[in-house]
Protein backbone atom coordinates (compact mmCIF):
# COMPACT_ATOMS: atom_id res chain seq x y z
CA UNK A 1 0.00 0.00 0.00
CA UNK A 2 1.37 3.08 -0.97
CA UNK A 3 1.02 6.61 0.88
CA UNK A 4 0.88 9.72 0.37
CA UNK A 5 3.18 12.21 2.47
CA UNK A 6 2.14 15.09 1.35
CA UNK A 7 -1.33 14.84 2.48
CA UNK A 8 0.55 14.72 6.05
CA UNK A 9 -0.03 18.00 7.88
CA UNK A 10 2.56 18.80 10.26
CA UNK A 11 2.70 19.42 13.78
CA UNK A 12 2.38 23.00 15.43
CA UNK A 13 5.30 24.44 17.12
CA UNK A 14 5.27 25.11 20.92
CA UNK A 15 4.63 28.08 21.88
CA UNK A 16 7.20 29.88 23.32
CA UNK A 17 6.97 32.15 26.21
CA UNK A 18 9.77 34.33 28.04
CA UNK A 19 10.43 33.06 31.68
CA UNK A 20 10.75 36.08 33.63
CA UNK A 21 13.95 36.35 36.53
CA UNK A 22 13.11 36.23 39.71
CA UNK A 23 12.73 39.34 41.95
CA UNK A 24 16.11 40.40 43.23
CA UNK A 25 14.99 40.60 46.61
CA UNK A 26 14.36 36.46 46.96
CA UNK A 27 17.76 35.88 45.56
CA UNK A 28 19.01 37.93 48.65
CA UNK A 29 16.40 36.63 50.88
CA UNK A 30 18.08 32.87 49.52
CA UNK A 31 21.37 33.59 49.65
CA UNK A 32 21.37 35.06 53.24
CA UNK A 33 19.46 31.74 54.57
CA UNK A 34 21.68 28.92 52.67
CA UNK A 35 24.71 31.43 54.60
CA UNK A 36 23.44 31.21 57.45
CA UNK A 37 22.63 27.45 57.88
CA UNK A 38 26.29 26.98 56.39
CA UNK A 39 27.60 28.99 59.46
CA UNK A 40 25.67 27.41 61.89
CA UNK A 41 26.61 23.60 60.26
CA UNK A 42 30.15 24.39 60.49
CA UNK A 43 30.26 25.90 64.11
CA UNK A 44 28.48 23.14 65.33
CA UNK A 45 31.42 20.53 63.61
CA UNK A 46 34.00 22.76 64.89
CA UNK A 47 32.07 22.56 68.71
CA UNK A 48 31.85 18.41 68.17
CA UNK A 49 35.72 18.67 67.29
CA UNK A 50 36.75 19.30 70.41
CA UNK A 51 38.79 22.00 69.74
CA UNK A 52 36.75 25.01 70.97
CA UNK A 53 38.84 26.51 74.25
CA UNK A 54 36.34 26.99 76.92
CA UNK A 55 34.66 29.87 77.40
CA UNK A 56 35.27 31.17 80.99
CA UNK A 57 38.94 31.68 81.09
CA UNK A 58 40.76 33.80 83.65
CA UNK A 59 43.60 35.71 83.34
CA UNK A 60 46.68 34.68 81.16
CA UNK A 61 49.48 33.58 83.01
CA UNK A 62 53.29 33.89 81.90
CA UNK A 63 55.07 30.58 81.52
CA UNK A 64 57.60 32.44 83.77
CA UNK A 65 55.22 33.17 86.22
CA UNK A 66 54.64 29.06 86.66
CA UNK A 67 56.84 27.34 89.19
CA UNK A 68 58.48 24.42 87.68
CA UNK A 69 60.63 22.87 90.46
CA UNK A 70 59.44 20.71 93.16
CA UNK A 71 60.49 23.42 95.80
CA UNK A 72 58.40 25.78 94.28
CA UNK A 73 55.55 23.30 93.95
CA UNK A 74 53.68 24.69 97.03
CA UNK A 75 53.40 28.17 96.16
CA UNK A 76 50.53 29.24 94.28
CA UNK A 77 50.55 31.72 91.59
CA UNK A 78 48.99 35.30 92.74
CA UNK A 79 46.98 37.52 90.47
CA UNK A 80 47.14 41.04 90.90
CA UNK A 81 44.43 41.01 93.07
CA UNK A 82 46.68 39.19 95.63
CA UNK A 83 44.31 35.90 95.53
CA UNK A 84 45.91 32.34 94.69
CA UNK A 85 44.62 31.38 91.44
CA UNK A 86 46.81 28.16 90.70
CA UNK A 87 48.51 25.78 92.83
CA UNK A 88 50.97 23.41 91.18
CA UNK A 89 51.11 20.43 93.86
CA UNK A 90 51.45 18.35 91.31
CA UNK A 91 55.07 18.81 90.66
CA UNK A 92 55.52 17.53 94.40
CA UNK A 93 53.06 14.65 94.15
CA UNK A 94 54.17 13.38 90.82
CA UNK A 95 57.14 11.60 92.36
CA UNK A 96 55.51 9.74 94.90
CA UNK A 97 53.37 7.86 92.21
CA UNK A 98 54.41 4.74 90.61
CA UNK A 99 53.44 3.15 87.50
CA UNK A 100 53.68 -0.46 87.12
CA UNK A 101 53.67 -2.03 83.68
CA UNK A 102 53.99 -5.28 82.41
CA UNK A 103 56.43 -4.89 79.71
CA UNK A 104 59.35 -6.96 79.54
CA UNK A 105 62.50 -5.63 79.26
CA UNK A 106 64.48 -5.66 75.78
CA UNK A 107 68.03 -5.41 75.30
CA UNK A 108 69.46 -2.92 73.35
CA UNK A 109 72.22 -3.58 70.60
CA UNK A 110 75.61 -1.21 71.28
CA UNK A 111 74.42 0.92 68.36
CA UNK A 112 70.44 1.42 69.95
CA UNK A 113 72.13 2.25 72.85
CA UNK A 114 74.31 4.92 71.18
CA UNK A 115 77.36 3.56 71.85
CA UNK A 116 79.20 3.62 68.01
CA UNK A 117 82.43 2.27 69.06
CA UNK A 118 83.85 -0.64 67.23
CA UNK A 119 85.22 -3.30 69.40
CA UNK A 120 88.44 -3.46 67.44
CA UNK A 121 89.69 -1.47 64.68
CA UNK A 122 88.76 -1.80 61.47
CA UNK A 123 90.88 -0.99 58.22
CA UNK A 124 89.33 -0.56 54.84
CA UNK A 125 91.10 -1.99 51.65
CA UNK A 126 90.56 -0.81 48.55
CA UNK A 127 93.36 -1.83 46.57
CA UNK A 128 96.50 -4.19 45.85
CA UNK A 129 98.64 -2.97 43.03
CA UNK A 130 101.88 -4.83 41.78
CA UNK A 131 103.71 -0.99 41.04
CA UNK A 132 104.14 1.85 43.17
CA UNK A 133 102.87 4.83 41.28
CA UNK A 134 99.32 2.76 40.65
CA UNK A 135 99.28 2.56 44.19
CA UNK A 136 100.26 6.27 45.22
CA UNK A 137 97.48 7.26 42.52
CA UNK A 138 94.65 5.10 44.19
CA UNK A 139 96.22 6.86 47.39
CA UNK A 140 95.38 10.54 45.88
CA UNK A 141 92.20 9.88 44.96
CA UNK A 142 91.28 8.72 47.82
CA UNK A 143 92.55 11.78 49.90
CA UNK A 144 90.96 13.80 47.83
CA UNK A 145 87.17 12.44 49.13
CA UNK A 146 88.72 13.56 52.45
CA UNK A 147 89.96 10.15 54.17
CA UNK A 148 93.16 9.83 55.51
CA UNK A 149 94.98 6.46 53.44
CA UNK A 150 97.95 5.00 53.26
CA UNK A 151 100.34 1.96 51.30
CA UNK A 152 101.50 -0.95 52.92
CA UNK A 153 103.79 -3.01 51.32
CA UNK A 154 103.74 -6.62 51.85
CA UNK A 155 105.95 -9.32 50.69
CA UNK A 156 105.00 -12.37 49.14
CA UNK A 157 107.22 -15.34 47.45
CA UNK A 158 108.75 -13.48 43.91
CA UNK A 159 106.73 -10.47 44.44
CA UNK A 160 105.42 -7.22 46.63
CA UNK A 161 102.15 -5.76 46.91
CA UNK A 162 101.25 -2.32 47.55
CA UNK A 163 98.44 -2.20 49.70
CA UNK A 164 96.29 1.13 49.50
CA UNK A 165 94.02 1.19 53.22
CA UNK A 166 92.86 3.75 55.08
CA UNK A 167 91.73 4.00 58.57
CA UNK A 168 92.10 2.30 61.54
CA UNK A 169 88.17 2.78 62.48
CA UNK A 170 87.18 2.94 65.98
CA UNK A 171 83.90 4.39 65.62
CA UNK A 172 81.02 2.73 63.68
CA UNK A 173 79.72 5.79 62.32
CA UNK A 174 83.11 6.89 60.53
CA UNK A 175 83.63 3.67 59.58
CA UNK A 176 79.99 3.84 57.43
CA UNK A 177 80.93 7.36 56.64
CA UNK A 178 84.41 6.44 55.01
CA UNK A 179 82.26 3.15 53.64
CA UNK A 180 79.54 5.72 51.66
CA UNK A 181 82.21 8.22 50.63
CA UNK A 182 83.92 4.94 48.60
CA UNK A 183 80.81 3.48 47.25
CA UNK A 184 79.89 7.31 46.10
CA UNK A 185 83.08 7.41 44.21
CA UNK A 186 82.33 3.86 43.07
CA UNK A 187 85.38 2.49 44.72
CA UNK A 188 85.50 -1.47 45.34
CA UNK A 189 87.08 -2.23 49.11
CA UNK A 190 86.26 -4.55 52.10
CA UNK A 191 86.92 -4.49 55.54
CA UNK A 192 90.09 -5.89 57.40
CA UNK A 193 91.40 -5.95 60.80
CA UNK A 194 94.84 -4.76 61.37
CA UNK A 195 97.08 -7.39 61.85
């Protein structure tokens, strides 16, 4: 079945109309409410916080003013007025409580404990040349990064060595020191003791 679209009428358009703004005054009116409840919603999280000071504070009170040996426990702190305001008693009482715990006790490695000294020295190696001058070069570079090195020569069956070292290390911490200074210049060496 054919058809005809021409015979089809088409729709009407919608009729358009202009919205007007709103009055001024309601935007105002809107603004100041949706303000308002924002104020009061965030004092009231601030007050849940916990972090609101209280209200009915006295007078401010120098931290010099505040006695803060146990001799001076027992006096109070005077206004102007000449009444006692504070009394800090609890600098006196504080050492007559005890706290008892049931934590067992852990011991502490030399290093926890702060105590950085080596029990024997320690020498660090970082070379053993067959000639001289290789060795005294290795020696300059090295006291250039600031340690303090020296050669060693050591004898073997047909040959010598020259040992490049530096050190001895009594303390842990300038031993690592010396240790990152080397691996910072990419310099191979291990640890020794002297001999």
């Amino acid at each position: 079945m054919t058809q005809d679209f021409a015979k089809i009428r088409p729709e009407p358009l919608l009729e358009t109309r202009v919205v007007q703004a709103p009055p001024a005054w309601s935007l105002m009116l809107t603004g100041i409410m949706v303000g308002i409840a924002v104020g009061v919603f965030a004092c009231v999280m601030f007050y849940l916080s916990g972090n609101v000071p209280p209200l009915n504070q006295g007078p401010a009170i120098s931290p010099s003013e505040l006695a803060t040996t146990p001799e001076l426990a027992n006096q109070s702190v005077e206004t102007e007025s000449g009444e006692p305001e504070i009394t800090l008693e609890f600098y006196r009482e504080l050492q007559d409580y005890e706290v008892e715990v049931d934590a067992v006790p852990v011991e502490l490695t030399r290093l926890q404990a702060g105590d950085t000294s080596l029990e024997a020295a320690i020498l660090l190696q970082t070379g053993a040349f067959e000639s001289r001058e290789s060795a005294n070069r290795a020696r300059q570079d090295q006291e250039n990064l600031g340690l303090l090195v020296f050669i060693k020569q050591q004898q073997s069956p047909g040959r010598s060595k020259f040992l490049v070292q530096s050190g001895p290390y009594t303390d842990l911490l300038l031993l690592q020191g010396a240790e990152q200074l080397l691996g910072s210049a990419g310099i191979q060496h291990f640890r020794l003791r002297p001999q």
